[in-house]
N, C-alpha and C. Protein backbone atom coordinates (compact mmCIF):
# COMPACT_ATOMS: atom_id res chain seq x y z
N UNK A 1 0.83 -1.19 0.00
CA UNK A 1 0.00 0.00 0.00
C UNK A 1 0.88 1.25 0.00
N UNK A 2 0.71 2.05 -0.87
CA UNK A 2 1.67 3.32 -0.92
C UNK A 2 0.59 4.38 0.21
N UNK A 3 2.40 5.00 0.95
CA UNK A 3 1.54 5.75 1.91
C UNK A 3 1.18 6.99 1.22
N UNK A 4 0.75 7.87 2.12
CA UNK A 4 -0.13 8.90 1.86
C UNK A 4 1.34 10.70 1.90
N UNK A 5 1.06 11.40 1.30
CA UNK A 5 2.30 12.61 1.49
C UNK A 5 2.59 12.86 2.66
N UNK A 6 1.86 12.88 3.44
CA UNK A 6 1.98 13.22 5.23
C UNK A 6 3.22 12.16 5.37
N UNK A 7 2.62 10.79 5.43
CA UNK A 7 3.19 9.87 5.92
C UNK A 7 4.30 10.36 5.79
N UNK A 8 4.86 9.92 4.11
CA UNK A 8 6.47 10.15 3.61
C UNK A 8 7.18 11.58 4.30
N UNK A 9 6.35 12.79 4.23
CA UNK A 9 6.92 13.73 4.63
C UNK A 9 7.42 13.60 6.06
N UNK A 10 6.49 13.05 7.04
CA UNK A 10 6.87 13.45 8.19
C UNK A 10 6.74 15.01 8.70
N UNK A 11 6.07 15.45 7.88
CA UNK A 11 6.19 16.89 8.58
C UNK A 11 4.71 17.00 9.38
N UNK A 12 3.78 18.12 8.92
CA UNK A 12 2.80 18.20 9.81
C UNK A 12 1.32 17.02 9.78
N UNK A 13 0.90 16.50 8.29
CA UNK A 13 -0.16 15.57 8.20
C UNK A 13 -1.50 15.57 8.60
N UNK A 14 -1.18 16.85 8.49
CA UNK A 14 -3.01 17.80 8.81
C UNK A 14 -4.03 17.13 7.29
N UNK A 15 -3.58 17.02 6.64
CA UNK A 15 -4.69 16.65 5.37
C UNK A 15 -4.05 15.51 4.28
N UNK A 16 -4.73 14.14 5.15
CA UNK A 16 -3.57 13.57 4.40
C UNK A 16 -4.44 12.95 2.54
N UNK A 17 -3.20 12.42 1.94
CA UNK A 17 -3.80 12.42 0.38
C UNK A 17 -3.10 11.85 -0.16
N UNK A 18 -2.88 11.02 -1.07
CA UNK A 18 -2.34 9.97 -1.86
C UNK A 18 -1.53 10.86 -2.71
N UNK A 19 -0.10 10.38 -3.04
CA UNK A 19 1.21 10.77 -3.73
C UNK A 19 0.14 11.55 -4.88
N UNK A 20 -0.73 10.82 -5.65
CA UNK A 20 -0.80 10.44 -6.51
C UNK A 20 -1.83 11.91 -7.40
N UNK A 21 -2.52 12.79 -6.65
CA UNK A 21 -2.98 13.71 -6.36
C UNK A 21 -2.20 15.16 -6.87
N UNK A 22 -0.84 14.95 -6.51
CA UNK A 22 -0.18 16.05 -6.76
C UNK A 22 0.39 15.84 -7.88
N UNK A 23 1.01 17.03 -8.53
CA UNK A 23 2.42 17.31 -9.48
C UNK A 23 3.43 17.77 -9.05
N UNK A 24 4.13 18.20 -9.94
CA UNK A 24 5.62 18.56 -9.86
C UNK A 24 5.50 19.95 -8.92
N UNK A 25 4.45 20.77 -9.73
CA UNK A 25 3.92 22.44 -9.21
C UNK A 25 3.56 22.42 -8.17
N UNK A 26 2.95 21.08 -7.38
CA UNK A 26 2.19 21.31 -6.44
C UNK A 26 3.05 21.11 -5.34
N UNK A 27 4.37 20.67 -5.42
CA UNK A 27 5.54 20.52 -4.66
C UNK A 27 6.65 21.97 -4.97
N UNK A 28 6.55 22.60 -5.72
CA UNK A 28 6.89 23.93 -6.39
C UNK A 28 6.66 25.28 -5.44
N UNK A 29 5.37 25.49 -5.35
CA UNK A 29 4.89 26.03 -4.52
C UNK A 29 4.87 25.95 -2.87
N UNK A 30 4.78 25.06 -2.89
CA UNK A 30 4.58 24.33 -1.22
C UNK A 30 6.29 24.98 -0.75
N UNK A 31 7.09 24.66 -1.54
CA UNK A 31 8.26 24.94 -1.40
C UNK A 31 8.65 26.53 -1.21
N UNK A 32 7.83 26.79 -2.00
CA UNK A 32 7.62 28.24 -1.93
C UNK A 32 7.76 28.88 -0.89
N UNK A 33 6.36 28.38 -0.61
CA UNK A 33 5.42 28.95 1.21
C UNK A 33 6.11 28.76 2.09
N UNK A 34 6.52 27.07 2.14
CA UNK A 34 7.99 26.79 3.35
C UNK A 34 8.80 27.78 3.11
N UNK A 35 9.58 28.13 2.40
CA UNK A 35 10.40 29.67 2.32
C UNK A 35 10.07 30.62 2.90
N UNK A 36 8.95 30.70 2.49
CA UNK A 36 8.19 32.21 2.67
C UNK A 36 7.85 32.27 4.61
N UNK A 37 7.35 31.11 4.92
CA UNK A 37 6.95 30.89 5.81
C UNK A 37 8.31 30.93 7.15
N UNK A 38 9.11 30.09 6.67
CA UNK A 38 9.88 30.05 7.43
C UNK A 38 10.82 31.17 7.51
N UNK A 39 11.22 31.96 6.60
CA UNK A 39 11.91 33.38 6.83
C UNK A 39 11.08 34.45 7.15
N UNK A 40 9.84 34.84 6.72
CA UNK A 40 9.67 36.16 7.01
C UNK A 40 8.00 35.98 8.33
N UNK A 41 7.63 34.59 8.85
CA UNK A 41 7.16 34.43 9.60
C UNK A 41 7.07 33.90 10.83
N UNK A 42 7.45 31.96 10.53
CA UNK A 42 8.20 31.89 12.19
C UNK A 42 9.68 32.66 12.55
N UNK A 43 10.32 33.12 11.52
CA UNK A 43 11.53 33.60 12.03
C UNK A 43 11.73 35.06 13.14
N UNK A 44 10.11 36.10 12.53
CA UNK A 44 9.86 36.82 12.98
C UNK A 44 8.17 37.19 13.73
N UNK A 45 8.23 35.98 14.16
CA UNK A 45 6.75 35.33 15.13
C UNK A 45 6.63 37.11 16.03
N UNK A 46 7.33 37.28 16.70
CA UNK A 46 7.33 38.51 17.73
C UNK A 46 6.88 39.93 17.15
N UNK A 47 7.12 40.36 16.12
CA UNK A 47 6.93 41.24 15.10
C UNK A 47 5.88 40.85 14.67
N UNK A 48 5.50 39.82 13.91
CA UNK A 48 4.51 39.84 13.50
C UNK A 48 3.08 39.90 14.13
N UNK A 49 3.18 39.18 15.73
CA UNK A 49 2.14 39.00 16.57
C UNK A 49 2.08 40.73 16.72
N UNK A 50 2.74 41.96 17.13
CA UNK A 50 3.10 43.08 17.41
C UNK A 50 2.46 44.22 16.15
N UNK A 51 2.91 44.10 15.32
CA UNK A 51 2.96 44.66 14.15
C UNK A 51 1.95 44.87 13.13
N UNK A 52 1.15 45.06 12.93
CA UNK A 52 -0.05 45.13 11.82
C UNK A 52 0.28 45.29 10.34
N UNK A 53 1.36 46.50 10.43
CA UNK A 53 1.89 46.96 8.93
C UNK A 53 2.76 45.07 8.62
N UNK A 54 3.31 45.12 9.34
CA UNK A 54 3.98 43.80 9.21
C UNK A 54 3.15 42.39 8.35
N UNK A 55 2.28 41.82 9.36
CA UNK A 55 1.13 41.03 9.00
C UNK A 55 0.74 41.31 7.59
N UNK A 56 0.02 42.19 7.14
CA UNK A 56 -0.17 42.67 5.80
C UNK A 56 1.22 42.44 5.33
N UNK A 57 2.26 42.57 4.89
CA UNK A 57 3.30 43.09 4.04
C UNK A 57 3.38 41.25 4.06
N UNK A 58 3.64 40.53 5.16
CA UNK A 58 3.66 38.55 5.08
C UNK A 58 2.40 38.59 4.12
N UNK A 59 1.35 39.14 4.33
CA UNK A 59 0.20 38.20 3.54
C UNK A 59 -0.11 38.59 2.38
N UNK A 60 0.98 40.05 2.04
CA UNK A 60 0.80 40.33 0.28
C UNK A 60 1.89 39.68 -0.51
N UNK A 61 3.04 39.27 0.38
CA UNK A 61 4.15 38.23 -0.08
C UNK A 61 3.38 36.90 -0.49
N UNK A 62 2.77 36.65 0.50
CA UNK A 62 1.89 34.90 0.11
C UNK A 62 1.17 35.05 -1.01
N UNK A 63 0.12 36.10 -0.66
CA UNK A 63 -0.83 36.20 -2.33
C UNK A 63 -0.40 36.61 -3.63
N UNK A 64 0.60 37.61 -3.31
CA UNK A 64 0.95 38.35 -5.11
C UNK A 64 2.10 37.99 -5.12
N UNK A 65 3.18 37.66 -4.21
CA UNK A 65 4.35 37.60 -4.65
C UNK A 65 4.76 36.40 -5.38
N UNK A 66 4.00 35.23 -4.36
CA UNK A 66 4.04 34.22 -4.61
C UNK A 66 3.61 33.47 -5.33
N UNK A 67 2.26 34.32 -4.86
CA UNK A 67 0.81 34.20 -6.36
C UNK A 67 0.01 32.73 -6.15
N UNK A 68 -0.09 32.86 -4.53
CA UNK A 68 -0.96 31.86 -3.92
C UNK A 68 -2.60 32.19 -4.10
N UNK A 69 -2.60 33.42 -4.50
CA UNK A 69 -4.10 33.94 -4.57
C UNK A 69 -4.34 34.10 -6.17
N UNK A 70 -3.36 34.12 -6.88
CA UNK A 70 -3.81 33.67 -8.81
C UNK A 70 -4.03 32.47 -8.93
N UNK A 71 -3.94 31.42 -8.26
CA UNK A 71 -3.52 30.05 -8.58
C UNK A 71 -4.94 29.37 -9.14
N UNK A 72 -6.17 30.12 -9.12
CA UNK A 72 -7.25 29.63 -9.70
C UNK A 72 -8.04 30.29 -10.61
N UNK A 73 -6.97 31.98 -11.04
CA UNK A 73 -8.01 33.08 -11.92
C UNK A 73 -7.26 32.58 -12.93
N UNK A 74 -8.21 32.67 -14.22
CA UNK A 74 -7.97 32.31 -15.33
C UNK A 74 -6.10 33.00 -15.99
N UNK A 75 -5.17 32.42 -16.77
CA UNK A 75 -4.41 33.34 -17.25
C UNK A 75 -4.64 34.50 -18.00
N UNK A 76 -5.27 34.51 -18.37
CA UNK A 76 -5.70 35.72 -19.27
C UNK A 76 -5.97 36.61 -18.39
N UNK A 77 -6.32 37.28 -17.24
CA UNK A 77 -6.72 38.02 -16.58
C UNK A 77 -5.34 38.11 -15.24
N UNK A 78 -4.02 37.43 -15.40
CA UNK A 78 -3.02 37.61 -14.72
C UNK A 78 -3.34 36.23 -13.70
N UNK A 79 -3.92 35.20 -13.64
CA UNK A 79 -3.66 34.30 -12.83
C UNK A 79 -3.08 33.51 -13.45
N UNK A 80 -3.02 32.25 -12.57
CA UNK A 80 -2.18 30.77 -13.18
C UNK A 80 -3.03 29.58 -13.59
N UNK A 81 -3.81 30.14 -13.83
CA UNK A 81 -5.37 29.01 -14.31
C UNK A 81 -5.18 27.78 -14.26
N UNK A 82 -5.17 27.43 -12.37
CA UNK A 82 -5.47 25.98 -12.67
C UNK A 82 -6.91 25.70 -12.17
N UNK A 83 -7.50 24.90 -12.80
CA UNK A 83 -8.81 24.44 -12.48
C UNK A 83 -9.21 24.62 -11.24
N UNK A 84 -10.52 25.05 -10.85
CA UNK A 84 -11.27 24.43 -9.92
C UNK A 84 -10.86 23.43 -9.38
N UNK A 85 -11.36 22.52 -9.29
CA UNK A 85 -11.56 20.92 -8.66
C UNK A 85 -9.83 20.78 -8.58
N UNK A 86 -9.17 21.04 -9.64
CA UNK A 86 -7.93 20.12 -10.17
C UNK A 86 -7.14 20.56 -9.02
N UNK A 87 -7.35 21.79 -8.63
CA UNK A 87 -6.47 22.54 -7.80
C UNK A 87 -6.37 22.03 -6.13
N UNK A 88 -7.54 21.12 -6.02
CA UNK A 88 -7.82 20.94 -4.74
C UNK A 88 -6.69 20.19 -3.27
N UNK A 89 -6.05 19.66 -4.53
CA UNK A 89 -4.50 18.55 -4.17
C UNK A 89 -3.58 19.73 -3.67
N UNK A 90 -3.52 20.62 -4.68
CA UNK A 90 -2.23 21.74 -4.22
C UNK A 90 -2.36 22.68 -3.82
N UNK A 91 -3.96 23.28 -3.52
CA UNK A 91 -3.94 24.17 -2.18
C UNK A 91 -4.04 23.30 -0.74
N UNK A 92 -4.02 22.16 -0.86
CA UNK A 92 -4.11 21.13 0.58
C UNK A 92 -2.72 21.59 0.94
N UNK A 93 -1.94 21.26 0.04
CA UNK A 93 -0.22 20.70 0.18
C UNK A 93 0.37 22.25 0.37
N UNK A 94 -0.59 23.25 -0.22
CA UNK A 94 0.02 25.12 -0.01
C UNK A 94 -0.62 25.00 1.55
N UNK A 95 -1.69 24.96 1.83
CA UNK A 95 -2.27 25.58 2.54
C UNK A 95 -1.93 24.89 4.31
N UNK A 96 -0.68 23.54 4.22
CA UNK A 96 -0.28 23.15 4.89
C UNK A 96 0.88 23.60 5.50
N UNK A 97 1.29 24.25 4.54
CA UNK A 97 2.38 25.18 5.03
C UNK A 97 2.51 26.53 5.15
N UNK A 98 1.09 26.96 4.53
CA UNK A 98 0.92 28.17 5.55
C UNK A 98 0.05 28.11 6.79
N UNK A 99 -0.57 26.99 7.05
CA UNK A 99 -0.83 26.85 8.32
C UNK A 99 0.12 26.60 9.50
N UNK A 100 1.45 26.15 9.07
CA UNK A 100 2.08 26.25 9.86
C UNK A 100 2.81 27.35 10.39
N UNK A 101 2.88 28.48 9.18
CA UNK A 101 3.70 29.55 9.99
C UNK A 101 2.15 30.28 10.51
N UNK A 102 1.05 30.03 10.07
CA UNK A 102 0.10 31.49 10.72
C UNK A 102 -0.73 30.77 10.81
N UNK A 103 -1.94 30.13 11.44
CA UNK A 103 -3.57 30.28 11.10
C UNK A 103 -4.16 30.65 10.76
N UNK A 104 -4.18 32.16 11.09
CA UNK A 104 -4.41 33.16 10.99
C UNK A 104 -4.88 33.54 9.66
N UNK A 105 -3.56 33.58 9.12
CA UNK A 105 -3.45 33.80 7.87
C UNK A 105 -3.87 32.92 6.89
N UNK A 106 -3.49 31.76 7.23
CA UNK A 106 -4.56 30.65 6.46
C UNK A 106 -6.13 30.36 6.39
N UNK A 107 -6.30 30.90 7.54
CA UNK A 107 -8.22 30.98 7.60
C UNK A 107 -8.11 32.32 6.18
N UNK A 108 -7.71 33.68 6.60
CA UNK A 108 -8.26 34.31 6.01
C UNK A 108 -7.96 34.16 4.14
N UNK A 109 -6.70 33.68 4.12
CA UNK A 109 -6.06 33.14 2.59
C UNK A 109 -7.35 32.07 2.15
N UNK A 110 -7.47 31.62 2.97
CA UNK A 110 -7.98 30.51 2.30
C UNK A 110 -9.73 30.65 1.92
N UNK A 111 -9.99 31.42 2.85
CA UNK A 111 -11.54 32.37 2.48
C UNK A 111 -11.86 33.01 1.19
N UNK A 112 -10.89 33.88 1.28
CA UNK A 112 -10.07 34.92 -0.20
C UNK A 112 -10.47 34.05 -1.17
N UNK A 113 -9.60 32.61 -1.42
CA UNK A 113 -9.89 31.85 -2.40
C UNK A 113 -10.80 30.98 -2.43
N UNK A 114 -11.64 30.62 -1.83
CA UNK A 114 -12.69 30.09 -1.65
C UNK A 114 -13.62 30.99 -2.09
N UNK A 115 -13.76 32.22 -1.76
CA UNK A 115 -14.70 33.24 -2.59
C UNK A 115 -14.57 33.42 -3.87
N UNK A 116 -13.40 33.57 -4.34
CA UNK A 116 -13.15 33.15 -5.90
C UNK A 116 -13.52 32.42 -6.58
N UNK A 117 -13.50 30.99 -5.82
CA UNK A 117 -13.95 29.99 -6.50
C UNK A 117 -15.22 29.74 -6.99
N UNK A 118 -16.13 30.73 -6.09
CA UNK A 118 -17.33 30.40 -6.39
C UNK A 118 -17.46 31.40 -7.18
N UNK A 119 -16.93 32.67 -7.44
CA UNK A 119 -17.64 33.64 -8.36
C UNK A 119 -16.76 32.48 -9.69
N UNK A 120 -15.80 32.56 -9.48
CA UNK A 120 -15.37 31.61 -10.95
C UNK A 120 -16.33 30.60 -11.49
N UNK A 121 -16.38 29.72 -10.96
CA UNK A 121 -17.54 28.35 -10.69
C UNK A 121 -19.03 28.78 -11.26
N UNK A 122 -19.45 30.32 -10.58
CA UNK A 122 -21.04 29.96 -10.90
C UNK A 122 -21.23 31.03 -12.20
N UNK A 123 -21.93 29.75 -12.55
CA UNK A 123 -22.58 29.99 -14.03
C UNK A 123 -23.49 31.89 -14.28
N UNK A 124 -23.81 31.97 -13.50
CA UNK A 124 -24.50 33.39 -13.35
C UNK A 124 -23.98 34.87 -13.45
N UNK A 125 -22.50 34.45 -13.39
CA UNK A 125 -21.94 35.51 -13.33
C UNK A 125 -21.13 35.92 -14.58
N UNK A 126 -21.37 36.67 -15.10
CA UNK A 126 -21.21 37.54 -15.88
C UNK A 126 -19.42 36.83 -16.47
N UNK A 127 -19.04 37.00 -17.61
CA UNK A 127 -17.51 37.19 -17.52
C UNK A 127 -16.85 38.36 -17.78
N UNK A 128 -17.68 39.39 -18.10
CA UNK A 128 -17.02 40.73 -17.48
C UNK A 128 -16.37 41.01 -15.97
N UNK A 129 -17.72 40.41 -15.10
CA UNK A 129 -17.23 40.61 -13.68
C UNK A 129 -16.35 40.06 -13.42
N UNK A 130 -15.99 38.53 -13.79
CA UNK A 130 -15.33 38.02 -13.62
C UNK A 130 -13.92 38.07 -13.68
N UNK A 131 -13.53 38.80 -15.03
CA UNK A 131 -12.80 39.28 -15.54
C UNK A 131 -12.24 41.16 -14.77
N UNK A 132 -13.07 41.73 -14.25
CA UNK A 132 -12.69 43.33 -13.69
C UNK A 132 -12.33 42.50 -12.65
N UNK A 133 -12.71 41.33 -11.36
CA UNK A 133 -12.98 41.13 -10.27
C UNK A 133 -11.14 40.68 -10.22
N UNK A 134 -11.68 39.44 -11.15
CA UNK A 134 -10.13 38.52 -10.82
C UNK A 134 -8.73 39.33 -11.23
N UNK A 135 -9.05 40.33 -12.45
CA UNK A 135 -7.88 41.37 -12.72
C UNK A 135 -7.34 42.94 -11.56
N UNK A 136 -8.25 42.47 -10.84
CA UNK A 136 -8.52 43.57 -9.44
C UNK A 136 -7.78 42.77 -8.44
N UNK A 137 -8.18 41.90 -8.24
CA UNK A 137 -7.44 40.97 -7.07
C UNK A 137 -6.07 40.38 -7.44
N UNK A 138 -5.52 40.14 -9.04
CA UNK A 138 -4.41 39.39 -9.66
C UNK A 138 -3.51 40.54 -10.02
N UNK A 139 -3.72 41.67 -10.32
CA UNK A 139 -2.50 42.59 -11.09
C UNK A 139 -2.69 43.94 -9.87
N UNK A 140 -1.88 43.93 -9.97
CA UNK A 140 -1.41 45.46 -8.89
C UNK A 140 -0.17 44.83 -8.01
N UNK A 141 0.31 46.77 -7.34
CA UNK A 141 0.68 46.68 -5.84
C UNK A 141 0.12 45.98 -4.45
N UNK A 142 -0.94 46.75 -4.81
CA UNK A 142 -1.90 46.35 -3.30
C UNK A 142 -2.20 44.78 -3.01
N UNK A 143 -2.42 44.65 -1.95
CA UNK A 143 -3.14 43.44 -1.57
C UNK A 143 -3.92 43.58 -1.43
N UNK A 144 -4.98 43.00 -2.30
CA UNK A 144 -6.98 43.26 -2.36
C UNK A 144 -7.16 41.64 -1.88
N UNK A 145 -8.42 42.24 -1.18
CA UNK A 145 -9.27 40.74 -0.49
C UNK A 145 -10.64 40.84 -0.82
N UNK A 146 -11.66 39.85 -0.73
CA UNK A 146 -12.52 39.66 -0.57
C UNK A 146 -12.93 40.47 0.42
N UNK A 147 -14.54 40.55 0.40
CA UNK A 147 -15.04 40.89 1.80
C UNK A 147 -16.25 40.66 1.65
N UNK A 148 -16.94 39.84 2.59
CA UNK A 148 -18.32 39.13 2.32
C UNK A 148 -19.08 40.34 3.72
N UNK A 149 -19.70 40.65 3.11
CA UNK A 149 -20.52 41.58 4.13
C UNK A 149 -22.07 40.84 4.01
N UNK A 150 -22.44 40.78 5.41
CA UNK A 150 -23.64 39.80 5.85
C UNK A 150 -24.82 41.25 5.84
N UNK A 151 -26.21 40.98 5.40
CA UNK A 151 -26.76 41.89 5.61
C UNK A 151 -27.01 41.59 7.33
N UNK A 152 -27.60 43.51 7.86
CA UNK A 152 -27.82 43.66 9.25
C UNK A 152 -26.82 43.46 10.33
């Protein structure tokens, strides 16, 4: 029985999933975040818990620099268009290693793209919007987020 990525890794095994699931990219990235994660977040845990300007400047590195937050807008509009569904293997294997340097930051990363997914996903929506929305959130300086506002 071939084990599962957790297993082999040995590292954290929060979501475990068969070798077989991932690619080359999806180990690409992950690699990434471990970088990312491990220099400019557990290294500077104290600052960051402290710091606000800080926090933001880690979580526009994760989304645009890294381009953890294009990873499902179409290319044409500045993302890395990978599928819906297809993607589901390598935001597990991303989103494992930014859970380890933040929570935090992974609840809210992972919201971000989860809201995407569905304006991407549902049929109703326009591909204009789609297109101003995902080129709003994929190309610039800034770090743009979602924001689901509940009525009342």
């Amino acid at each position: 029985m071939k084990k599962t990525r957790s297993e082999t890794r040995g590292i954290l095994g929060r979501f475990p999933y068969p070798d077989e699931w991932l690619d080359a990219g999806s180990d690409e990235i992950a690699k990434s975040i471990a970088k990312w994660a491990d220099s400019e977040v557990i290294a500077k845990r104290l600052e960051a818990r402290e710091d606000f300007a800080h926090q933001m400047k880690v979580f526009k590195i994760l989304a645009s620099d890294i381009g953890l937050h294009k990873l499902i807008w179409p290319e044409d509009i500045g993302g890395v268009g990978l599928s819906v569904p297809g993607a589901a293997s390598t935001l597990a294997r991303a989103y494992e290693e930014v859970g380890r340097a933040d929570p935090g930051i992974a609840f809210v990363s992972a919201m971000n793209l989860s809201l995407a997914a569905v304006l991407i996903e549902d049929k109703k929506t326009s591909p204009a919007l789609k297109r101003d929305i995902g080129s709003a959130l994929c190309n610039g300086d800034e770090l743009k987020l979602f924001s689901l506002v509940l009525p009342g």
